[in-house]
Protein backbone atom coordinates (compact mmCIF):
# COMPACT_ATOMS: atom_id res chain seq x y z
CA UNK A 1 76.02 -22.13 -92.84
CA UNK A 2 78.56 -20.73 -95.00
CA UNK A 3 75.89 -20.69 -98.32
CA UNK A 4 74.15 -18.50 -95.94
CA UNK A 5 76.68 -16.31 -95.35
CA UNK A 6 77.53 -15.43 -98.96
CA UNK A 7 73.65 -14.92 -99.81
CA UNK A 8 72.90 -11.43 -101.56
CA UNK A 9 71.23 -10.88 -98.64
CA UNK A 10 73.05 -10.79 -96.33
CA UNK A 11 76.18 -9.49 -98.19
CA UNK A 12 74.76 -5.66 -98.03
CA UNK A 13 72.30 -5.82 -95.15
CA UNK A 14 72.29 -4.11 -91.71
CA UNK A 15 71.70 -6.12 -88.41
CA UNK A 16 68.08 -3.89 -88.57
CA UNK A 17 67.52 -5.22 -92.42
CA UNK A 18 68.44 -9.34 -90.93
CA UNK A 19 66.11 -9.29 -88.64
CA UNK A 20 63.22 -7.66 -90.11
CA UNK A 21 64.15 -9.93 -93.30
CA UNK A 22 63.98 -13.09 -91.15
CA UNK A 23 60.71 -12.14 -89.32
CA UNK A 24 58.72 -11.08 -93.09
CA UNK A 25 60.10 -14.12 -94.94
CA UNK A 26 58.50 -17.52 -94.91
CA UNK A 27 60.22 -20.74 -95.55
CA UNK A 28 63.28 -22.15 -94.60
CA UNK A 29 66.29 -19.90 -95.05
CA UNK A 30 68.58 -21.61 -98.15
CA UNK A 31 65.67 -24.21 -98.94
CA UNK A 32 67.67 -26.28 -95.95
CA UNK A 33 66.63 -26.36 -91.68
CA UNK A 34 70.33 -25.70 -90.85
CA UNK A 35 68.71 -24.24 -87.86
CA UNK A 36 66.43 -26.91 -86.57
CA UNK A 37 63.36 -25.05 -87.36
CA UNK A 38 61.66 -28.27 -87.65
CA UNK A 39 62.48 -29.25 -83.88
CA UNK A 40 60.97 -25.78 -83.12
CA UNK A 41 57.63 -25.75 -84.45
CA UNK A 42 57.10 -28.96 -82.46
CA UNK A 43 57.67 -27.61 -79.71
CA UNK A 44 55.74 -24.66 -80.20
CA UNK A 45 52.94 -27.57 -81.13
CA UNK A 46 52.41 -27.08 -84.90
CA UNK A 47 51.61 -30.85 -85.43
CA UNK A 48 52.54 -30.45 -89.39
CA UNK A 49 56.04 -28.43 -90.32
CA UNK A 50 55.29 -27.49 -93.98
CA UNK A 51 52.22 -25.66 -93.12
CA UNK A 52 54.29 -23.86 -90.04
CA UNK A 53 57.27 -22.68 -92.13
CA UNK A 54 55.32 -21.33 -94.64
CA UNK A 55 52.56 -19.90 -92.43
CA UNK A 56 53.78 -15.72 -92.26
CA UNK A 57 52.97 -15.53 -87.89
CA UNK A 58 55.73 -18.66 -87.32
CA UNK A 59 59.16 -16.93 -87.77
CA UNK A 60 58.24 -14.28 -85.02
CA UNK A 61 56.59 -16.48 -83.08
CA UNK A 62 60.02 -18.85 -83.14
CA UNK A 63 61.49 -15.27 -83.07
CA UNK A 64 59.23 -14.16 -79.53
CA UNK A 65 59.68 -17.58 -78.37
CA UNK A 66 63.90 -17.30 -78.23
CA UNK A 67 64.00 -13.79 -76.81
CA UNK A 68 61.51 -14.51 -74.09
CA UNK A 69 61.10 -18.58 -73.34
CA UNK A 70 57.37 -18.27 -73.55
CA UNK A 71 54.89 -19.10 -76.15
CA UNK A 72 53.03 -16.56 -76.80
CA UNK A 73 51.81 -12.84 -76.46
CA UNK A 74 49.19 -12.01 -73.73
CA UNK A 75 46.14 -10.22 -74.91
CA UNK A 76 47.35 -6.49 -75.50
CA UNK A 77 50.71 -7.08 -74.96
CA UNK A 78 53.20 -5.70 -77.52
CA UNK A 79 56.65 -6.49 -78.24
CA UNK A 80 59.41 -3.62 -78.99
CA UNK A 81 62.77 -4.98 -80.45
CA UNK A 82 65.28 -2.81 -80.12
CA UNK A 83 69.23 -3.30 -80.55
């Protein structure tokens, strides 16, 4: 965790500018699934993980998923994060 933590960016960046990083970014964070996102898009039933990580709708799905314990958006429904 630490290699993340020392990352350019992360060194300058606002909580606002980590998030919105996170949710834009494909791929595993570091090259490495120090956060078990593996694990996750099984259980979000993405029966292949390479395609899932590098697919741009799974980190706020993952993201949706954590804040709310639910798989996914009803039709219409929006999502405001605010902090």
């Amino acid at each position: 965790m630490a290699h993340l933590q020392n990352s350019p960016l992360f060194q300058s960046s606002s909580f606002a500018d980590i998030i919105e990083g996170f949710l834009t970014r494909t791929g595993l964070p570091g090259g490495v699934d120090n956060f078990g996102f593996q694990l996750q898009a099984e259980k979000l039933g993405y029966p292949d993980f390479n395609p899932a990580i590098s697919s741009p709708g799974f980190r706020p799905q993952l993201f949706y998923h954590c804040a709310t314990a639910t798989d996914s958006l009803m039709q219409g429904q929006n999502v405001k994060v605010m902090y």
